[in-house]
Protein backbone atom coordinates (compact mmCIF):
# COMPACT_ATOMS: atom_id res chain seq x y z
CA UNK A 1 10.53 -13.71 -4.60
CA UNK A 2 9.56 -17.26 -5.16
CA UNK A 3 11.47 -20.52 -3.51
CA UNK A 4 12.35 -21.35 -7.25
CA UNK A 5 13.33 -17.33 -8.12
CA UNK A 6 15.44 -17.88 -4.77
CA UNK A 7 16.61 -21.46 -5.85
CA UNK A 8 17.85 -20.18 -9.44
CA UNK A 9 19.92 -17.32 -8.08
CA UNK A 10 21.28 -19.21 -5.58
CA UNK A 11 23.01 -21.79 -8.30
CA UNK A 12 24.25 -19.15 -10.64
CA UNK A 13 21.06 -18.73 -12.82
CA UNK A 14 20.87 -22.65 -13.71
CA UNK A 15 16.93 -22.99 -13.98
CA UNK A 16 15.50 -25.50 -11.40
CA UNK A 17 14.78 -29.11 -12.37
CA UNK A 18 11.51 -28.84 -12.67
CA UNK A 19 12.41 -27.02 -16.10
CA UNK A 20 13.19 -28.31 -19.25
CA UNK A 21 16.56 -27.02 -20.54
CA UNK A 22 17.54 -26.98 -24.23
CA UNK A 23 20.27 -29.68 -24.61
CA UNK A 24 21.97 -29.21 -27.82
CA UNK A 25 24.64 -26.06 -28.63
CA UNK A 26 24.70 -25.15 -32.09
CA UNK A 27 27.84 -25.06 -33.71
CA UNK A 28 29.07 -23.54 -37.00
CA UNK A 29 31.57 -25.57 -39.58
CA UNK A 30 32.79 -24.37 -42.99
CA UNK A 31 33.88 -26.98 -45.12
CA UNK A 32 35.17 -26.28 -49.14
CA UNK A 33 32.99 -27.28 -51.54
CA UNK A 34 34.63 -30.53 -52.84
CA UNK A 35 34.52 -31.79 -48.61
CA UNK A 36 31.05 -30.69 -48.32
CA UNK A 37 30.11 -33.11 -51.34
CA UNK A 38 31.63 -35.58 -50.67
CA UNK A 39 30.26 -36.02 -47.34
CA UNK A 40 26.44 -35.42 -48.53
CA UNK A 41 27.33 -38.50 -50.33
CA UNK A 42 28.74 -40.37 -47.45
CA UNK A 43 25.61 -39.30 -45.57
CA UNK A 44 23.44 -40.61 -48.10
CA UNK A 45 24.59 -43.86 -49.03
CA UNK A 46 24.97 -44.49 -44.93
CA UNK A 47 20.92 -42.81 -45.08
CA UNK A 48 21.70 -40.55 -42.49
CA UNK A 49 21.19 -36.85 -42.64
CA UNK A 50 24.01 -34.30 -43.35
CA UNK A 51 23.96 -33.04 -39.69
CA UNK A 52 23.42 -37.10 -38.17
CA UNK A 53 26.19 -37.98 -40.05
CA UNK A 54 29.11 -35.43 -39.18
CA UNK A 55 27.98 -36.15 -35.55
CA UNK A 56 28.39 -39.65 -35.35
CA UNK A 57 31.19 -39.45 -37.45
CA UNK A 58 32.76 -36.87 -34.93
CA UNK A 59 31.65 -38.55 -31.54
CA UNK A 60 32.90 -42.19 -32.88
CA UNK A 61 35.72 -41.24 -35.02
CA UNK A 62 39.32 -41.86 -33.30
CA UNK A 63 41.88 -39.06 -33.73
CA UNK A 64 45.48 -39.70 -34.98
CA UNK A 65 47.88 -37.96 -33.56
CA UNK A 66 50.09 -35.54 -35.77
CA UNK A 67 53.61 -35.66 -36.84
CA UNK A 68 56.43 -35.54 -34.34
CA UNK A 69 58.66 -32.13 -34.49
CA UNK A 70 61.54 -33.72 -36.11
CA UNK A 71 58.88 -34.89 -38.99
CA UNK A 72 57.43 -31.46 -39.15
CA UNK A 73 61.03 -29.78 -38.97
CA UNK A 74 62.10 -31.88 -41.91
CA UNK A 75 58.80 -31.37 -43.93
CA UNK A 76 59.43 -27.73 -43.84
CA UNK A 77 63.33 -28.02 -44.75
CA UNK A 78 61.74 -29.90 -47.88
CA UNK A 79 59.38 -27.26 -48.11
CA UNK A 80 62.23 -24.51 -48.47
CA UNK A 81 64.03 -26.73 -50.83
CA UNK A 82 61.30 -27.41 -53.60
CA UNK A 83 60.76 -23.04 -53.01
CA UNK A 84 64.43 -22.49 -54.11
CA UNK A 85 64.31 -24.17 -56.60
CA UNK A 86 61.41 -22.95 -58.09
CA UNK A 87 63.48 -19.75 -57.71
CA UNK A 88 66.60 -20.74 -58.98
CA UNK A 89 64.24 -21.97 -62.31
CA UNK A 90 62.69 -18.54 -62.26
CA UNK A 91 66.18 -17.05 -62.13
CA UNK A 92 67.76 -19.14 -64.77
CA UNK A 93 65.24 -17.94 -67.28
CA UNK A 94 66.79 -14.50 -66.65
CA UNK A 95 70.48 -14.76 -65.80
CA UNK A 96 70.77 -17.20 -68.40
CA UNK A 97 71.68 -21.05 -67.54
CA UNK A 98 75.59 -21.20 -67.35
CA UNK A 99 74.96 -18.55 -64.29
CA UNK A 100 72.43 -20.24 -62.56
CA UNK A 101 74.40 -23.67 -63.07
CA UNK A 102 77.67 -22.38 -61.22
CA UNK A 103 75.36 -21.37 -58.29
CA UNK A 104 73.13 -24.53 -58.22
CA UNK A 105 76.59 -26.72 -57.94
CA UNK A 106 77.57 -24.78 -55.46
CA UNK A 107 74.61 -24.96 -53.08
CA UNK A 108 74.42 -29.15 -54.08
CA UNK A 109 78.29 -29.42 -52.96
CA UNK A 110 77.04 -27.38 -49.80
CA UNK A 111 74.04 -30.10 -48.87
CA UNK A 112 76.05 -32.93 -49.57
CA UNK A 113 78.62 -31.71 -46.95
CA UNK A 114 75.58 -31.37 -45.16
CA UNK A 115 74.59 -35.14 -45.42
CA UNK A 116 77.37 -36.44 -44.75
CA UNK A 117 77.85 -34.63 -41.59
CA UNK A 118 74.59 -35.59 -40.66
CA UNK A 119 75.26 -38.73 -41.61
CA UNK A 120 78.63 -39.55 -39.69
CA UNK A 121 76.23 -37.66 -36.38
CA UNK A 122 74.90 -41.07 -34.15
CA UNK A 123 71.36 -40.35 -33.80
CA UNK A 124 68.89 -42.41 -31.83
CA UNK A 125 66.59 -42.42 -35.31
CA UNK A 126 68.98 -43.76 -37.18
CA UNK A 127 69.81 -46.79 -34.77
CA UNK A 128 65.81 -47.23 -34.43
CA UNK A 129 64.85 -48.12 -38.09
CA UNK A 130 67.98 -50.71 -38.63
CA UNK A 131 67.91 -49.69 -42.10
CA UNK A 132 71.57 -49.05 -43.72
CA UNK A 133 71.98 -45.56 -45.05
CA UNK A 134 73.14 -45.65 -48.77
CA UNK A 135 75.99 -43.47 -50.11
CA UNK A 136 76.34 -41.04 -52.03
């Protein structure tokens, strides 16, 4: 065995530096077809190629960080919200509207009690904004 067989096994198979090593890793993005359009035309009018252009954009771009879990916990309450009552519209069309209006009452008396118990709670958010609730 060679001094540079004996050199590469001795630093886990990294080839000596007399060698050229490939620098680049390929990697493999899927973007919808709307995305991928519209950044061929941001690569174009900045006359960079497709591939120049995500990479620059990705090595200079700054990240924003996401939502805080309060944020995301209330996003999804909304989320579950808009749902039921897409339901309760569904289920009006086939209980017939004087049913689905007793229920709907009910469950709006329900979140207002919710409010306002949420509202009389002393939070740390609420003191932070210095905005005054309004009242329902």
């Amino acid at each position: 065995m060679t001094s540079i067989q004996e050199q590469s096994k001795r630093k886990g198979g990294r080839p000596p530096t007399g060698r050229v090593r490939k620098l680049s890793k390929s990697v493999t993005v899927k973007f919808s077809k709307p995305s991928y359009e519209a950044l061929r035309l941001r690569a174009r009018k900045a006359n960079r190629k497709l591939a120049e252009y995500i990479r620059e954009s990705a090595l200079n771009g700054e990240v924003v960080s996401g939502h805080n879990v309060e944020t995301v916990a209330i996003a999804k309450n909304l989320i579950g919200m808009a749902n039921n009552l897409n339901q309760l519209t569904k289920l009006s069309h086939q209980r017939g509207f004087h049913e689905t209006h007793v229920y709907v009452m009910d469950l709006l008396r329900r979140l207002k009690a919710i409010l306002c118990e949420y509202r009389q709670a002393p939070t740390t958010s609420k003191l932070s904004t210095g905005r005054k609730e309004a009242t329902t």
